[in-house]
C-alpha atoms as a PDB file:
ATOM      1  CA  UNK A   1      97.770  96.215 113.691  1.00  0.00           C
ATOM      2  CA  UNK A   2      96.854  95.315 110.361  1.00  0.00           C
ATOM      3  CA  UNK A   3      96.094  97.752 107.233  1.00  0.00           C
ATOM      4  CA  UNK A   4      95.340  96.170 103.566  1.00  0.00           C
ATOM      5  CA  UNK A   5      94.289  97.960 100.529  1.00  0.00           C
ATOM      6  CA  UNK A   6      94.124  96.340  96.958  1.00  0.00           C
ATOM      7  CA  UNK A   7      93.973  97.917  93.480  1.00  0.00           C
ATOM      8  CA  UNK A   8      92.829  97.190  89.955  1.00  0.00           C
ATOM      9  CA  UNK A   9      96.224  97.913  87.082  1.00  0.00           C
ATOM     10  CA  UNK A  10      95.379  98.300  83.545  1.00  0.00           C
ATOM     11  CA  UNK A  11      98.820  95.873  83.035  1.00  0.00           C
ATOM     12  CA  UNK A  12      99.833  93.095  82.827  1.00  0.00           C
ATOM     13  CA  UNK A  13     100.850  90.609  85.782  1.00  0.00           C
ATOM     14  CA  UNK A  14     104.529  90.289  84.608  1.00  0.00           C
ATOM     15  CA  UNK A  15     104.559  93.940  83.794  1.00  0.00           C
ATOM     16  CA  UNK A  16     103.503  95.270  87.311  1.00  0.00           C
ATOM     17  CA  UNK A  17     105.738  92.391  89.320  1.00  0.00           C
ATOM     18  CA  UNK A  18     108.502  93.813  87.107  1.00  0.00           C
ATOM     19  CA  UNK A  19     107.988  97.546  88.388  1.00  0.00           C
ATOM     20  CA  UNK A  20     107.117  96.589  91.815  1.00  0.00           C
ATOM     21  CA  UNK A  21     110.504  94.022  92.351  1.00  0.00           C
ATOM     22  CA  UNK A  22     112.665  97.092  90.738  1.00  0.00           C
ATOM     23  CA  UNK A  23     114.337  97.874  93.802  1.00  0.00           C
ATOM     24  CA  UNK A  24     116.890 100.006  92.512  1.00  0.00           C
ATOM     25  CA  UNK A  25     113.894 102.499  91.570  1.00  0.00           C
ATOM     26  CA  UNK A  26     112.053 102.074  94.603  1.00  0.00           C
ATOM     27  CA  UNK A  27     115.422 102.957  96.553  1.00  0.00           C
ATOM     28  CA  UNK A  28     115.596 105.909  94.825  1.00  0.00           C
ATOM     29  CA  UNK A  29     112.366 106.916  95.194  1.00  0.00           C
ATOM     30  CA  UNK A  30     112.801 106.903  99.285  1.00  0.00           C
ATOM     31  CA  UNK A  31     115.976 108.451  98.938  1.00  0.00           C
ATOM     32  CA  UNK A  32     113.797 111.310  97.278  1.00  0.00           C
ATOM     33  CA  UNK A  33     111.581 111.658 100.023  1.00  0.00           C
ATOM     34  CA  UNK A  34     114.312 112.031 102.370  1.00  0.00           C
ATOM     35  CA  UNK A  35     114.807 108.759 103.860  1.00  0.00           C
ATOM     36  CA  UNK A  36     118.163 107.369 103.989  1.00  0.00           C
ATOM     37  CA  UNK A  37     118.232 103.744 102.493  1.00  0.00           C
ATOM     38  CA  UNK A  38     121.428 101.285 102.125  1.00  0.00           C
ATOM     39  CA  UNK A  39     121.213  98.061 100.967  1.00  0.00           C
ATOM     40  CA  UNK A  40     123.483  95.235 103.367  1.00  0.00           C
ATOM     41  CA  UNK A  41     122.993  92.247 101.631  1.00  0.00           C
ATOM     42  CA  UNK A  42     125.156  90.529  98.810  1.00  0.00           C
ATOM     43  CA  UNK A  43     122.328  88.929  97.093  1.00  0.00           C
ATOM     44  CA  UNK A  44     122.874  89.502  92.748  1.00  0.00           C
ATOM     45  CA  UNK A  45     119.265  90.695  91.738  1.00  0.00           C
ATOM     46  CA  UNK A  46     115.585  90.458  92.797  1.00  0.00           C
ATOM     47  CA  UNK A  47     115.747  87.106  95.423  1.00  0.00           C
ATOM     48  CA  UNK A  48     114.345  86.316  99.000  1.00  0.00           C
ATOM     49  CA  UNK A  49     117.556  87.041 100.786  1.00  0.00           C
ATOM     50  CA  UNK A  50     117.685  91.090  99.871  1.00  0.00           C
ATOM     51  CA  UNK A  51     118.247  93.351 102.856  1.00  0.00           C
ATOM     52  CA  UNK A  52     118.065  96.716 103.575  1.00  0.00           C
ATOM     53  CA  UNK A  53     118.452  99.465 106.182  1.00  0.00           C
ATOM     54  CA  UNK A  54     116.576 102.594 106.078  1.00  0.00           C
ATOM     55  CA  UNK A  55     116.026 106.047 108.396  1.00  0.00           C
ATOM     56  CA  UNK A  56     113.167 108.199 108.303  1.00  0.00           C
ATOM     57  CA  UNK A  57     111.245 110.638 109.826  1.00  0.00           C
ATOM     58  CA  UNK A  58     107.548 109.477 110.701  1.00  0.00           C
ATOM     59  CA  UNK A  59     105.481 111.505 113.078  1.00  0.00           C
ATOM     60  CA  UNK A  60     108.065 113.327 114.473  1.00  0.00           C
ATOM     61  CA  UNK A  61     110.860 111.729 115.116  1.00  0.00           C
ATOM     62  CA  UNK A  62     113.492 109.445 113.509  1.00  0.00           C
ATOM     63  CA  UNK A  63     113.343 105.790 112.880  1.00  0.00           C
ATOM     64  CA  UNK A  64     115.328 103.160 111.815  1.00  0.00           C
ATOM     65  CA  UNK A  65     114.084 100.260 110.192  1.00  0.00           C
ATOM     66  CA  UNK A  66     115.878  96.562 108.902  1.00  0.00           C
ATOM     67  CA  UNK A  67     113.774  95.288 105.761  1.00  0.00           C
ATOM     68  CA  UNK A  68     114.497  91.764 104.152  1.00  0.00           C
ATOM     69  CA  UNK A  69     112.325  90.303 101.556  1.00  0.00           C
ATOM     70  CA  UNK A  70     111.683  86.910 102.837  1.00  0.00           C
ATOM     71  CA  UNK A  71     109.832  85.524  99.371  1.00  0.00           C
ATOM     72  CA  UNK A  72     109.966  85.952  95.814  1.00  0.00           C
ATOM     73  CA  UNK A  73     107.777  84.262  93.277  1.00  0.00           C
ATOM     74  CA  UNK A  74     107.327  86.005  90.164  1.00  0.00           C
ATOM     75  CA  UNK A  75     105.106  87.128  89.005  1.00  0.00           C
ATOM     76  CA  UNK A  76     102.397  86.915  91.869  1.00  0.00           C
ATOM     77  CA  UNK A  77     103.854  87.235  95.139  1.00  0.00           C
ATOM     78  CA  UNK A  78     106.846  89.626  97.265  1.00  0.00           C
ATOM     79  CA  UNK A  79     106.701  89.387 101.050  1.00  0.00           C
ATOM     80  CA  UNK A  80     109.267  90.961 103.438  1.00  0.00           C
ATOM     81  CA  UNK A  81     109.739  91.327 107.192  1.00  0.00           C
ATOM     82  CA  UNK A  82     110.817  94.124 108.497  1.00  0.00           C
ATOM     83  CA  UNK A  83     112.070  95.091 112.094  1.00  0.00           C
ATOM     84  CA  UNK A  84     112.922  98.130 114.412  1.00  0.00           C
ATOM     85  CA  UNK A  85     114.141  98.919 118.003  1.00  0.00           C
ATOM     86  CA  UNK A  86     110.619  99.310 118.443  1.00  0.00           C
ATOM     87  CA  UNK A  87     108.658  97.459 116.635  1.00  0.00           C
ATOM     88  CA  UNK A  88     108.082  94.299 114.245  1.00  0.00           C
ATOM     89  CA  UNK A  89     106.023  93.646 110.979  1.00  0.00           C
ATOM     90  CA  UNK A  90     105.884  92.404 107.691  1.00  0.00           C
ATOM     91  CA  UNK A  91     104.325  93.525 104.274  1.00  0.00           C
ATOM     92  CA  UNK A  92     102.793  91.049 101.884  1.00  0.00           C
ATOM     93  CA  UNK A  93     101.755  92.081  97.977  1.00  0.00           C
ATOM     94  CA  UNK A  94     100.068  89.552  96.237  1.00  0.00           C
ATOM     95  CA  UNK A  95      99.431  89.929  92.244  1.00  0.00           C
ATOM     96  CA  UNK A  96      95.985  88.215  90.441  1.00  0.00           C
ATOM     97  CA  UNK A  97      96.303  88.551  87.043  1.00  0.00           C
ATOM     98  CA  UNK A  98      92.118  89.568  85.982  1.00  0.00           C
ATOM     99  CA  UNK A  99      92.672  89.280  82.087  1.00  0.00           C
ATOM    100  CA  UNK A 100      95.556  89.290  79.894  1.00  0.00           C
ATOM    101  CA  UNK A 101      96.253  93.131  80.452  1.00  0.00           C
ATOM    102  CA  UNK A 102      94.250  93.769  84.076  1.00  0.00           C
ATOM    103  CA  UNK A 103      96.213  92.774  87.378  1.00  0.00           C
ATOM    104  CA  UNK A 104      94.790  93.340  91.046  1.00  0.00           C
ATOM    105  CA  UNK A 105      97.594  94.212  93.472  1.00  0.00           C
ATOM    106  CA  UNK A 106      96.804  93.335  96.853  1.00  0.00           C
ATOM    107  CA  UNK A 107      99.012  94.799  99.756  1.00  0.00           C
ATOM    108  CA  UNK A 108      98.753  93.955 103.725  1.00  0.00           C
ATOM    109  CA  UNK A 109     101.058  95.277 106.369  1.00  0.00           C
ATOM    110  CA  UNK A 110     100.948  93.759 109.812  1.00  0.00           C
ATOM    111  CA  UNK A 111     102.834  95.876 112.432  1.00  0.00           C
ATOM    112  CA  UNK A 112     103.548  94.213 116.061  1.00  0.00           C
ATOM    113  CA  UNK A 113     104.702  96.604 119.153  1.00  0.00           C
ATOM    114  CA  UNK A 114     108.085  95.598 121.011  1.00  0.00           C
ATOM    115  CA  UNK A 115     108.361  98.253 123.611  1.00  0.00           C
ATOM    116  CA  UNK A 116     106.571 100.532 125.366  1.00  0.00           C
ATOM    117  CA  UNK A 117     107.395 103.496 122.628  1.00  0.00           C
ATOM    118  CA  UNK A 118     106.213 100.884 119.904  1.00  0.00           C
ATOM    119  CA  UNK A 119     102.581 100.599 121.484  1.00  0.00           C
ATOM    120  CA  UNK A 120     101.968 104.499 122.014  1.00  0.00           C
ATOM    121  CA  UNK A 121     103.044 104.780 118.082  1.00  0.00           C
ATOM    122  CA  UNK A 122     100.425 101.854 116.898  1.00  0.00           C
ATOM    123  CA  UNK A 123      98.112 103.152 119.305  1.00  0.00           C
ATOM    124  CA  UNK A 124      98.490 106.747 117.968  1.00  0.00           C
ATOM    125  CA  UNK A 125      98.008 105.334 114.604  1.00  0.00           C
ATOM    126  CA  UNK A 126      95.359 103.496 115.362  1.00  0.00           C
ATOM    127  CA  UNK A 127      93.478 106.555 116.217  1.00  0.00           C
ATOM    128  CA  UNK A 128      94.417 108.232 113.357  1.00  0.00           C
ATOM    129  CA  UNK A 129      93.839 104.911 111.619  1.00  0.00           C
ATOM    130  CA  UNK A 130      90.733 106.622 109.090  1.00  0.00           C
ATOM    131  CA  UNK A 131      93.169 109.453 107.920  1.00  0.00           C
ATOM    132  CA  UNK A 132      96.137 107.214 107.999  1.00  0.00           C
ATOM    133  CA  UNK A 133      94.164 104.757 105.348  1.00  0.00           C
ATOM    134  CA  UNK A 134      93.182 107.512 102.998  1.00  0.00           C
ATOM    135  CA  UNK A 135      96.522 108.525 102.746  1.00  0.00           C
ATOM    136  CA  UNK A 136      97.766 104.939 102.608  1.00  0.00           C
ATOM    137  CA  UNK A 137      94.847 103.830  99.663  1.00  0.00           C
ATOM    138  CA  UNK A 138      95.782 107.460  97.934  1.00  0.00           C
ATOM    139  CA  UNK A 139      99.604 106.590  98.162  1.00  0.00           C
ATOM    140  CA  UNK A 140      98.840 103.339  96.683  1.00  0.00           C
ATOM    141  CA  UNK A 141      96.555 104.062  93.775  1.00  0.00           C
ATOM    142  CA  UNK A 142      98.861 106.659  92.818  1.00  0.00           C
ATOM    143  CA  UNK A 143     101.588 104.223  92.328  1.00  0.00           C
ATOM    144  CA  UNK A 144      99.215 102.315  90.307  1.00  0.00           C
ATOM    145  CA  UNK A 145      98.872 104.529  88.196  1.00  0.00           C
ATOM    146  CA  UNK A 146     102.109 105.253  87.739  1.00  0.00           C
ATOM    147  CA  UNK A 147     102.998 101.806  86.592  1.00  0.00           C
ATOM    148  CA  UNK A 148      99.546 102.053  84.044  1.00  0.00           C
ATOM    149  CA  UNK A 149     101.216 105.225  82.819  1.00  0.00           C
ATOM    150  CA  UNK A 150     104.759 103.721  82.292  1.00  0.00           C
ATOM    151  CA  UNK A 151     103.029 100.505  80.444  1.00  0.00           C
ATOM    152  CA  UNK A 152     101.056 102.627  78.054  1.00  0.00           C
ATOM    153  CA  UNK A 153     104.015 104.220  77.139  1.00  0.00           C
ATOM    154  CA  UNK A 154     105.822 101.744  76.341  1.00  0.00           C
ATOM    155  CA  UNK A 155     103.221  99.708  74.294  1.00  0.00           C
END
């Protein structure tokens, strides 16, 4: 199952790969929302190589989750894999710089079933798949313009 989304930032390129490769704020940011997050890698800042582990409740129940980022090239592109007892993906977010201070952020998850359990979750989010991408887009442009927000403030 794939989902993909992209949005318009009134910042520029190096500006939004800087808030979107802080890892340290996105970390807290889960840990906020009640997931627990540890980082198992000994990697010294942002570089393909970065691992984490992470448990969280989605629809229901508890999951665990293994996240590595897999590519970094600043300032257009992150991509990480990411793995689970039940299932297998990867996320992608590639940056476009439109002008000098406009960026498009494009974002595409690909989730694969492994078991049995796997398959009944993508296929329950498949059929929730129109309510599942409004929240997702929502989710998304709010953290756009979160990072406009921060960038205004500190021009």
């Amino acid at each position: 199952m794939k989902i993909s989304t992209k949005e318009d930032i009134a910042a520029p390129i190096e500006r939004v790969f800087a808030e979107i490769s802080d890892f340290q704020s996105l970390e807290r940011a889960a840990l906020r929302r009640g997931a627990e997050v540890s980082r198992v890698d000994d990697q010294n800042g942002p570089c393909a190589g970065m691992a984490w582990d992470a448990k969280f409740d989605l629809r229901g129940k508890r999951r665990e989750l293994h996240l590595e980022l897999i590519r970094h090239d600043p300032p257009d592109t992150l991509v990480f894999a990411s793995r689970s007892p039940n299932m297998s993906g990867g996320m992608t977010l590639d940056l476009v710089a439109l002008s000098r201070n406009s960026t498009r952020m494009n974002i595409e998850i690909e989730m694969e079933p492994r078991t049995l359990s796997g398959r009944l979750l993508i296929q329950s989010l498949k059929l929730a798949r129109n309510s599942m991408m409004k929240k997702f887009r929502a989710n998304v442009d709010k953290y756009a313009r979160g990072i406009e927000e921060r960038y205004a403030k500190s021009t």
